[in-house]
PDB file of N, CA and C in Angstrom:
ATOM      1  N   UNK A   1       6.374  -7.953  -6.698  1.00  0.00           N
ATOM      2  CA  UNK A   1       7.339  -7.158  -5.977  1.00  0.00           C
ATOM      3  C   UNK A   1       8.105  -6.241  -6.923  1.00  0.00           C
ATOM      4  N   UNK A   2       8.491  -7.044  -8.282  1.00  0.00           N
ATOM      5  CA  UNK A   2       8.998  -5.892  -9.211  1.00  0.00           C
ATOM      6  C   UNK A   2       8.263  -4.955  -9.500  1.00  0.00           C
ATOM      7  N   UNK A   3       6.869  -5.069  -9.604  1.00  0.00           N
ATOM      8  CA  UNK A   3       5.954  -3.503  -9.970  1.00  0.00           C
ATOM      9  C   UNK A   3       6.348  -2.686  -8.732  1.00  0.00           C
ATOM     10  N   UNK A   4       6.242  -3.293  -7.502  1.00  0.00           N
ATOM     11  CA  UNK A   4       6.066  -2.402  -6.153  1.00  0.00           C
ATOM     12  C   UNK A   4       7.365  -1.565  -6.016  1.00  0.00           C
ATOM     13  N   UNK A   5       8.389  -2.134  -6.649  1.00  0.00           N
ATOM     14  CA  UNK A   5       9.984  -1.268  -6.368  1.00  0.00           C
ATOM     15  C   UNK A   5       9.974  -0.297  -7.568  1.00  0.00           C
ATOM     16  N   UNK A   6       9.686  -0.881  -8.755  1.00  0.00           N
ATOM     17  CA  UNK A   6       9.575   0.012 -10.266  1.00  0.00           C
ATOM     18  C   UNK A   6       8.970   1.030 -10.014  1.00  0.00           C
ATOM     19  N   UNK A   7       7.591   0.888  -9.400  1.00  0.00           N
ATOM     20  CA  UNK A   7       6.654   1.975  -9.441  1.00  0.00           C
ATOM     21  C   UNK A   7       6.707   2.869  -8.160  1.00  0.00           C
ATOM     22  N   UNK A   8       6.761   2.438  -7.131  1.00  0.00           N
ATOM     23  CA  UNK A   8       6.744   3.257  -5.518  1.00  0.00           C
ATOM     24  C   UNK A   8       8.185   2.773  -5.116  1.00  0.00           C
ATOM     25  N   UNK A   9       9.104   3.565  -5.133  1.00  0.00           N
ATOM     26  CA  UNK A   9      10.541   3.380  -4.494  1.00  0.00           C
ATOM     27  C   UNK A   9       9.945   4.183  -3.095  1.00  0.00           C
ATOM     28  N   UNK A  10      10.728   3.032  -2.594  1.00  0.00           N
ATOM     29  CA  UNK A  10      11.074   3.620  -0.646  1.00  0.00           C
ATOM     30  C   UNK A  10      11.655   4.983  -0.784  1.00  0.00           C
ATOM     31  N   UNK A  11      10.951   6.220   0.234  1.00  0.00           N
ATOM     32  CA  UNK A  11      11.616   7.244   0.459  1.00  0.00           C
ATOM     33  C   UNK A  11      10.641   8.237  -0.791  1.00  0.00           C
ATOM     34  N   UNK A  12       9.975   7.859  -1.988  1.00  0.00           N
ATOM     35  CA  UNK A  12       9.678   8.699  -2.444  1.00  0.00           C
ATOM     36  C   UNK A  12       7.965   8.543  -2.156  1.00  0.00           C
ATOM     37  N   UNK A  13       7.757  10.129  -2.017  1.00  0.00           N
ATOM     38  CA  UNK A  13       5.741  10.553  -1.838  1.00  0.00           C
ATOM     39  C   UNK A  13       5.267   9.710  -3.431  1.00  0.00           C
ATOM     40  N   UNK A  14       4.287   9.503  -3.171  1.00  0.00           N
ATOM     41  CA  UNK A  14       3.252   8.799  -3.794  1.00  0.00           C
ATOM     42  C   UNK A  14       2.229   9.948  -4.154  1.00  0.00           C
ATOM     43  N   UNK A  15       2.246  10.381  -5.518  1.00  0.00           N
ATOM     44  CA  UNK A  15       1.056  12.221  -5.586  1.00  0.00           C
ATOM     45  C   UNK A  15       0.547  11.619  -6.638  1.00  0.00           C
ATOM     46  N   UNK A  16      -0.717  11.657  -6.103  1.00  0.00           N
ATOM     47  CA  UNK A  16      -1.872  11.572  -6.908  1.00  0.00           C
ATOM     48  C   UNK A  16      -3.379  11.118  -6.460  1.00  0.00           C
ATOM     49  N   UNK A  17      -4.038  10.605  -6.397  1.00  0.00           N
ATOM     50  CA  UNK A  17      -5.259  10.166  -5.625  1.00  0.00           C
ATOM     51  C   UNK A  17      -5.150   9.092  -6.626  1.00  0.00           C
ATOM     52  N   UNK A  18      -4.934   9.075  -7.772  1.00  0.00           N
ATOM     53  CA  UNK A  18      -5.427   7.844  -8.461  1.00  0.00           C
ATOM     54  C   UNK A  18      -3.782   7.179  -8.654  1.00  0.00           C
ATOM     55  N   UNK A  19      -2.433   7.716  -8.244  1.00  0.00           N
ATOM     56  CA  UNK A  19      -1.215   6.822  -8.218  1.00  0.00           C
ATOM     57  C   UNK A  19      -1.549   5.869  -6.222  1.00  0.00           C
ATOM     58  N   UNK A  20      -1.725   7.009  -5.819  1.00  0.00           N
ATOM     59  CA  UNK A  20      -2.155   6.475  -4.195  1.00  0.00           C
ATOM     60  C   UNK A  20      -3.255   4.425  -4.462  1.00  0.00           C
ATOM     61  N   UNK A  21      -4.287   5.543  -5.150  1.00  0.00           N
ATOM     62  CA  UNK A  21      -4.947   3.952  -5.316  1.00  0.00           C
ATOM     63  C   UNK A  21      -4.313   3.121  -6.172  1.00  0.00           C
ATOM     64  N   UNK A  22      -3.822   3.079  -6.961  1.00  0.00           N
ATOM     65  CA  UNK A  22      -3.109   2.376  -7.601  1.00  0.00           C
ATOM     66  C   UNK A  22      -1.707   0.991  -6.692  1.00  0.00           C
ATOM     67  N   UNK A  23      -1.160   2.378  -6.094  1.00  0.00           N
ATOM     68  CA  UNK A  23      -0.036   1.629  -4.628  1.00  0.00           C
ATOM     69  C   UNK A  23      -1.401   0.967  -3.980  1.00  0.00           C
ATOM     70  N   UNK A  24      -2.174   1.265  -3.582  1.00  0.00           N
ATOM     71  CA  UNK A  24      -3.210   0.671  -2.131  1.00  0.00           C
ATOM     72  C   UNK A  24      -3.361  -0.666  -2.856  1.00  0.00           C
ATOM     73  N   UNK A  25      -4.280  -1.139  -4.462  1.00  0.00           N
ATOM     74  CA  UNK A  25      -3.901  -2.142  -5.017  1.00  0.00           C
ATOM     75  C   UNK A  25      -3.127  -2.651  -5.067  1.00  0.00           C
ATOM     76  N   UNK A  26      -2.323  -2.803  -5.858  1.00  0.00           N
ATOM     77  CA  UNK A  26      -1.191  -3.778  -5.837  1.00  0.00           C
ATOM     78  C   UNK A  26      -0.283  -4.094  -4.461  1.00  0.00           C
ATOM     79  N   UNK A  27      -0.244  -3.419  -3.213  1.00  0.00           N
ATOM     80  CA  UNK A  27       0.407  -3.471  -2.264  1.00  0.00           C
ATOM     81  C   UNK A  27      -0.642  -4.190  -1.418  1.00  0.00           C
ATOM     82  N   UNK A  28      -2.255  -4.322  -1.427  1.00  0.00           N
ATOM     83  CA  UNK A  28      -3.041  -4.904  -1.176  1.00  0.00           C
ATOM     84  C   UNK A  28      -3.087  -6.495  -1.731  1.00  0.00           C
ATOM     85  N   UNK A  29      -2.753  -6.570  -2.666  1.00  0.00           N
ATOM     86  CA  UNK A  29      -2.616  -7.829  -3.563  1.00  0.00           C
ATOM     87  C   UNK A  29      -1.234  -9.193  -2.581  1.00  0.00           C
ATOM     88  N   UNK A  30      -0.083  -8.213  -2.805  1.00  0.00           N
ATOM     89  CA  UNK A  30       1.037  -8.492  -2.106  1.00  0.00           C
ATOM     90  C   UNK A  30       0.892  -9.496  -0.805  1.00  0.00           C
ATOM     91  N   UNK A  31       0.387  -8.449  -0.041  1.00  0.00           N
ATOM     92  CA  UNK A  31      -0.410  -9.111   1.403  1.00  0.00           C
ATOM     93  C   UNK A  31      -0.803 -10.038   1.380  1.00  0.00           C
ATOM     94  N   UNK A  32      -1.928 -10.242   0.235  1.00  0.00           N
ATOM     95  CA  UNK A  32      -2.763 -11.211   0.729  1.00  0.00           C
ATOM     96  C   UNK A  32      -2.010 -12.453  -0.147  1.00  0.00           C
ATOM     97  N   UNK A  33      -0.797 -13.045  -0.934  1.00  0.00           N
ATOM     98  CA  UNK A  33       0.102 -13.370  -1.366  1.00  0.00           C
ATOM     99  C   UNK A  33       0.742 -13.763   0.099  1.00  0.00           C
ATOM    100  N   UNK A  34       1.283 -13.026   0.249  1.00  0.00           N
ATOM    101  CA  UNK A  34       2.283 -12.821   1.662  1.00  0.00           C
ATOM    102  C   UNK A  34       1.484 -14.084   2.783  1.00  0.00           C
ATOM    103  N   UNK A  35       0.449 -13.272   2.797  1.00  0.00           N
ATOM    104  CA  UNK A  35      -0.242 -14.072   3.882  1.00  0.00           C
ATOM    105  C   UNK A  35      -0.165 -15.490   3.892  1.00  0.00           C
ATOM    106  N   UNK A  36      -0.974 -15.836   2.574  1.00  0.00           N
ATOM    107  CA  UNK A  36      -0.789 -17.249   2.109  1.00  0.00           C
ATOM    108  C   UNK A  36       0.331 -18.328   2.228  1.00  0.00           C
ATOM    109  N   UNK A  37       1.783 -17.494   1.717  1.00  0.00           N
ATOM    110  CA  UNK A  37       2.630 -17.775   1.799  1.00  0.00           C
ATOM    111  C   UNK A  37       3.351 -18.078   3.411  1.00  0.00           C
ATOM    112  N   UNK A  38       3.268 -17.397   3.619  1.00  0.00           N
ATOM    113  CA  UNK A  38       3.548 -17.582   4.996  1.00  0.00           C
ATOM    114  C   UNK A  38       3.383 -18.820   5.455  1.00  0.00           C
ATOM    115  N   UNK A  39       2.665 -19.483   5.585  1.00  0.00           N
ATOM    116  CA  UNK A  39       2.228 -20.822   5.931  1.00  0.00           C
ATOM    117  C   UNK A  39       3.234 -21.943   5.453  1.00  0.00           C
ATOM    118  N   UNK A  40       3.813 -21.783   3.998  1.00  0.00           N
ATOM    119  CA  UNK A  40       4.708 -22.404   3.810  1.00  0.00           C
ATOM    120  C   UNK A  40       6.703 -22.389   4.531  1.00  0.00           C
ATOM    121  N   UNK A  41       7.194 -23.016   4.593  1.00  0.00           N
ATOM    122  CA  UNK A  41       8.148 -23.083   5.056  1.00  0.00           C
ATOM    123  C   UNK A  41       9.213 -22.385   4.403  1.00  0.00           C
ATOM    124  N   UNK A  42       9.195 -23.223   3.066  1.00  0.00           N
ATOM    125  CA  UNK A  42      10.193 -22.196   2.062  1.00  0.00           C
ATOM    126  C   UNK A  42      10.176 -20.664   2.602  1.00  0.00           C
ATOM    127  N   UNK A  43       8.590 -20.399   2.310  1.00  0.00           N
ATOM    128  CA  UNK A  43       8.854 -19.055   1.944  1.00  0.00           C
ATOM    129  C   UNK A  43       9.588 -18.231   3.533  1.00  0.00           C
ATOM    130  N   UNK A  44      10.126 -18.534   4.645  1.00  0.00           N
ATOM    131  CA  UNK A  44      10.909 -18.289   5.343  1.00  0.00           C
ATOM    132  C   UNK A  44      12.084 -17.498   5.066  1.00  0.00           C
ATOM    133  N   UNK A  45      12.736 -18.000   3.925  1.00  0.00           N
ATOM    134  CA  UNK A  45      13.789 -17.510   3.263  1.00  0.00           C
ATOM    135  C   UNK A  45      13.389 -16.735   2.260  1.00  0.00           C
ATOM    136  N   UNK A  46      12.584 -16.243   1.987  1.00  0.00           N
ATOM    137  CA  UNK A  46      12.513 -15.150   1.230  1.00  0.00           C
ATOM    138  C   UNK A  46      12.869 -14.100   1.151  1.00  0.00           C
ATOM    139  N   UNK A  47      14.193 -13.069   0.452  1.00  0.00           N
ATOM    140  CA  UNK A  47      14.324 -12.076   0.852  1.00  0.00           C
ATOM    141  C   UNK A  47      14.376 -11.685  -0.368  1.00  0.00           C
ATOM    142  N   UNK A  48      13.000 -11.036  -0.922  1.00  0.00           N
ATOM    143  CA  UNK A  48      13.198 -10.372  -1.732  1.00  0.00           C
ATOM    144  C   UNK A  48      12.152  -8.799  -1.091  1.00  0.00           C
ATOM    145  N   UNK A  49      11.868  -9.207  -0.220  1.00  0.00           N
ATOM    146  CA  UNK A  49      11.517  -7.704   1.195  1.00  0.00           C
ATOM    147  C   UNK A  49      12.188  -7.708   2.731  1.00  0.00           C
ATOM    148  N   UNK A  50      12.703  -6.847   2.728  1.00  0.00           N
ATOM    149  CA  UNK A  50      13.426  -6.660   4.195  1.00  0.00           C
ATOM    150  C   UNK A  50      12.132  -6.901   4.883  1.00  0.00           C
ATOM    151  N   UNK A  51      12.784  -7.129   6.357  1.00  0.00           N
ATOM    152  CA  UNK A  51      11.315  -6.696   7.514  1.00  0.00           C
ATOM    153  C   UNK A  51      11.503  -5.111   7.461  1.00  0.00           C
ATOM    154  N   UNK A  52      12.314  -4.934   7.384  1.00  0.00           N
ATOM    155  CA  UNK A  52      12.404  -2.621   7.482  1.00  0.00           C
ATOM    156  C   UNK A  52      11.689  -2.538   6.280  1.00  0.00           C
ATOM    157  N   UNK A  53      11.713  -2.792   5.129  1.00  0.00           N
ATOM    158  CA  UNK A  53      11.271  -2.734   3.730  1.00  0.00           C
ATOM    159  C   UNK A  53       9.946  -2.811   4.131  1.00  0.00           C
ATOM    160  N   UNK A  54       9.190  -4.252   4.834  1.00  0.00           N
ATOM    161  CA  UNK A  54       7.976  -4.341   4.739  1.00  0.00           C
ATOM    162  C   UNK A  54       7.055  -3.574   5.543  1.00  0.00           C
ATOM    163  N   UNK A  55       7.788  -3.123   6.170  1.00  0.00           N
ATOM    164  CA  UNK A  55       7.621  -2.203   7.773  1.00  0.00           C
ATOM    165  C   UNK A  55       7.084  -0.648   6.983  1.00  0.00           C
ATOM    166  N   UNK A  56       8.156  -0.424   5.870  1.00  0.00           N
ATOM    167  CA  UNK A  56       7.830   1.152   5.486  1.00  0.00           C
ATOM    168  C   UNK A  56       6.736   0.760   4.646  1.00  0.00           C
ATOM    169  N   UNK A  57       7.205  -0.134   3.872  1.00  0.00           N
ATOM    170  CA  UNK A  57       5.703  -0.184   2.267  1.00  0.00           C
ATOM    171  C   UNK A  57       4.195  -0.158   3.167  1.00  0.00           C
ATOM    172  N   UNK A  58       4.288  -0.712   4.358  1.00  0.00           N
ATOM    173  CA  UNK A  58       3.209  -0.945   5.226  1.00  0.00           C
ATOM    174  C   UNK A  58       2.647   0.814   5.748  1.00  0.00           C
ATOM    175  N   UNK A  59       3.912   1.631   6.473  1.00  0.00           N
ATOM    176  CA  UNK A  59       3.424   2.489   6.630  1.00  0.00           C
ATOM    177  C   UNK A  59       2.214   3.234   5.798  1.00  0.00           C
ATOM    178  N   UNK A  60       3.347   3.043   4.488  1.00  0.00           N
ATOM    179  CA  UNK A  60       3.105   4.405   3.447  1.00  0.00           C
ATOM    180  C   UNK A  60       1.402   3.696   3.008  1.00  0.00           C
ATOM    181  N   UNK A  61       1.488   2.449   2.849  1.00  0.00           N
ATOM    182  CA  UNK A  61       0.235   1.576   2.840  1.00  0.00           C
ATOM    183  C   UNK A  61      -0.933   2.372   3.392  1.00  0.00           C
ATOM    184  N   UNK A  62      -0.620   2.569   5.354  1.00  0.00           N
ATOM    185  CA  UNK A  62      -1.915   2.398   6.438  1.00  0.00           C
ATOM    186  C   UNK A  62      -1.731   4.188   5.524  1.00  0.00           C
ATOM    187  N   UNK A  63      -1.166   5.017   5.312  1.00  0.00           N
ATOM    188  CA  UNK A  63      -1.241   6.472   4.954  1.00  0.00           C
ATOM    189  C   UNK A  63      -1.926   7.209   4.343  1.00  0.00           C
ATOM    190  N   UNK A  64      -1.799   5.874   2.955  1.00  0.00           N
ATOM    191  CA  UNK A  64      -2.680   6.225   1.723  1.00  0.00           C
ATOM    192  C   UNK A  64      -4.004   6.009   1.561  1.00  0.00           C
ATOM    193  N   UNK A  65      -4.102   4.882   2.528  1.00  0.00           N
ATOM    194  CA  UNK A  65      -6.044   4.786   2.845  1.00  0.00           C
ATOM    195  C   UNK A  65      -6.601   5.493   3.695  1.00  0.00           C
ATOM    196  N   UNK A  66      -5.220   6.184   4.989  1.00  0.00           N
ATOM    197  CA  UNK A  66      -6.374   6.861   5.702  1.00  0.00           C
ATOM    198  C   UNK A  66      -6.391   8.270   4.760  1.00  0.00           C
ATOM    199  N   UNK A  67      -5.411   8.878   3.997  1.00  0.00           N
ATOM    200  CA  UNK A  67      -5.677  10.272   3.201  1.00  0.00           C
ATOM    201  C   UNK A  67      -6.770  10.167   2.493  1.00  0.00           C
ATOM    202  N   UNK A  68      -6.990   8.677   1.750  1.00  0.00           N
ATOM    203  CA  UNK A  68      -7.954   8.507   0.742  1.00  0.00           C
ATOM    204  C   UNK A  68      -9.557   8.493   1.616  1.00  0.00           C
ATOM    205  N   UNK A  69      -9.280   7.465   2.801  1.00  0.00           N
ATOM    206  CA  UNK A  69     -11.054   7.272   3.412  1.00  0.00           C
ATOM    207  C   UNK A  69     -10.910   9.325   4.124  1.00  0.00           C
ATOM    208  N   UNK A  70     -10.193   9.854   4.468  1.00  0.00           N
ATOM    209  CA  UNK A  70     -10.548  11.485   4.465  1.00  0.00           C
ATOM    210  C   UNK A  70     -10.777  12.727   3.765  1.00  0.00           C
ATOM    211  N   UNK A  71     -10.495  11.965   2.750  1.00  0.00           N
ATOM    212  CA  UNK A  71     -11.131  12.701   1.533  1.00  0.00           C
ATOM    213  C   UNK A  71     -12.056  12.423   0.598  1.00  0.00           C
ATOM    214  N   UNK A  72     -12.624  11.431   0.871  1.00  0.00           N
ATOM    215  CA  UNK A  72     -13.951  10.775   0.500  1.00  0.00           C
ATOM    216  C   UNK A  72     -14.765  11.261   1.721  1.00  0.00           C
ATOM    217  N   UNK A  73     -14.288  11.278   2.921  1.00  0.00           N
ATOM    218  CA  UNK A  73     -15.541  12.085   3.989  1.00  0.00           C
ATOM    219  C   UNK A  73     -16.116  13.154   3.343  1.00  0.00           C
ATOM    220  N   UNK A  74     -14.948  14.441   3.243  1.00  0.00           N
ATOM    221  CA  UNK A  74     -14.726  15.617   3.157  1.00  0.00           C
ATOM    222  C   UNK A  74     -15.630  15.942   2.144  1.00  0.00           C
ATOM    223  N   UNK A  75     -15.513  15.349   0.847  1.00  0.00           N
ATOM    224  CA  UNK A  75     -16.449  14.772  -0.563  1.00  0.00           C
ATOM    225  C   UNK A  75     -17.703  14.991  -0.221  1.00  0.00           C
ATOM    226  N   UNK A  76     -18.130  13.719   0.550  1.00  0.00           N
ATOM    227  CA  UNK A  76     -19.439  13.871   1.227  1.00  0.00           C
ATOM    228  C   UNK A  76     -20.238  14.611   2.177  1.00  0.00           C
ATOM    229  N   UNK A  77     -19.401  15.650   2.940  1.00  0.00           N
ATOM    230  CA  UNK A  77     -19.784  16.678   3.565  1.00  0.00           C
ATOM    231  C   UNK A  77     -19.965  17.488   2.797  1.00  0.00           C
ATOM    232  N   UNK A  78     -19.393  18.286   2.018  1.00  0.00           N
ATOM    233  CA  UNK A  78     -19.669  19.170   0.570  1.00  0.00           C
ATOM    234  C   UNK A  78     -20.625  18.710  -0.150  1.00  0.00           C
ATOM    235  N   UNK A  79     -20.582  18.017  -0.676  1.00  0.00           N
ATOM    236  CA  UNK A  79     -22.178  17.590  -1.229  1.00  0.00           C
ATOM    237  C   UNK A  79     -22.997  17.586  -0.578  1.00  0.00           C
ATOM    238  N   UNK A  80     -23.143  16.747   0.389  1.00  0.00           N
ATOM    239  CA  UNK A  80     -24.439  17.835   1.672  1.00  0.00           C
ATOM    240  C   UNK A  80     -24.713  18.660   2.046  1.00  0.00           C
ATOM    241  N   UNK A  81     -23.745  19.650   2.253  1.00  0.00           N
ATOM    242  CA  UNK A  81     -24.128  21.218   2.540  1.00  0.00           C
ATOM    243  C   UNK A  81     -24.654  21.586   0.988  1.00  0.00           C
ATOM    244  N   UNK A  82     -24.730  20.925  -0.273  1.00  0.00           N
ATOM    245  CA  UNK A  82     -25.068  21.597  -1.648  1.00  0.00           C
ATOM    246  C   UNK A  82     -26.295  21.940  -1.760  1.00  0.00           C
TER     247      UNK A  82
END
């Protein structure tokens, strides 16, 4: 969670294709952490992510894969017309 606040603060764009994948990793990682966790009780009290917090990192999340899987199309249409 400290890389995810250090590196991608809420409110600021994410520019780059390779900072984008970079967030999609580690915010991918998180999840599946999260997930796990979940199951336990403790982790109930966890607030070291809002639900609004997890709500936006999520947006900016679903954003960066769909910019990324549309420009990997786009990629591959250009090279076919070559």
């Amino acid at each position: 969670m400290e890389d995810l606040r250090a590196k991608y603060e809420l409110g600021q764009a994410i520019i780059g294709e390779l900072n984008q994948k970079e967030f999609i990793k580690l915010f991918d990682k998180i999840l599946r952490v999260r997930n796990i966790l979940t199951s336990f009780d403790e982790f109930e009290n966890d607030t070291q992510l809002t639900e609004r917090g997890l709500q936006d990192y999520q947006s900016v999340y679903m954003t960066s894969t769909k910019t990324l899987r549309v420009s990997k199309l786009l990629i591959r249409k250009i090279s076919m017309k070559i």
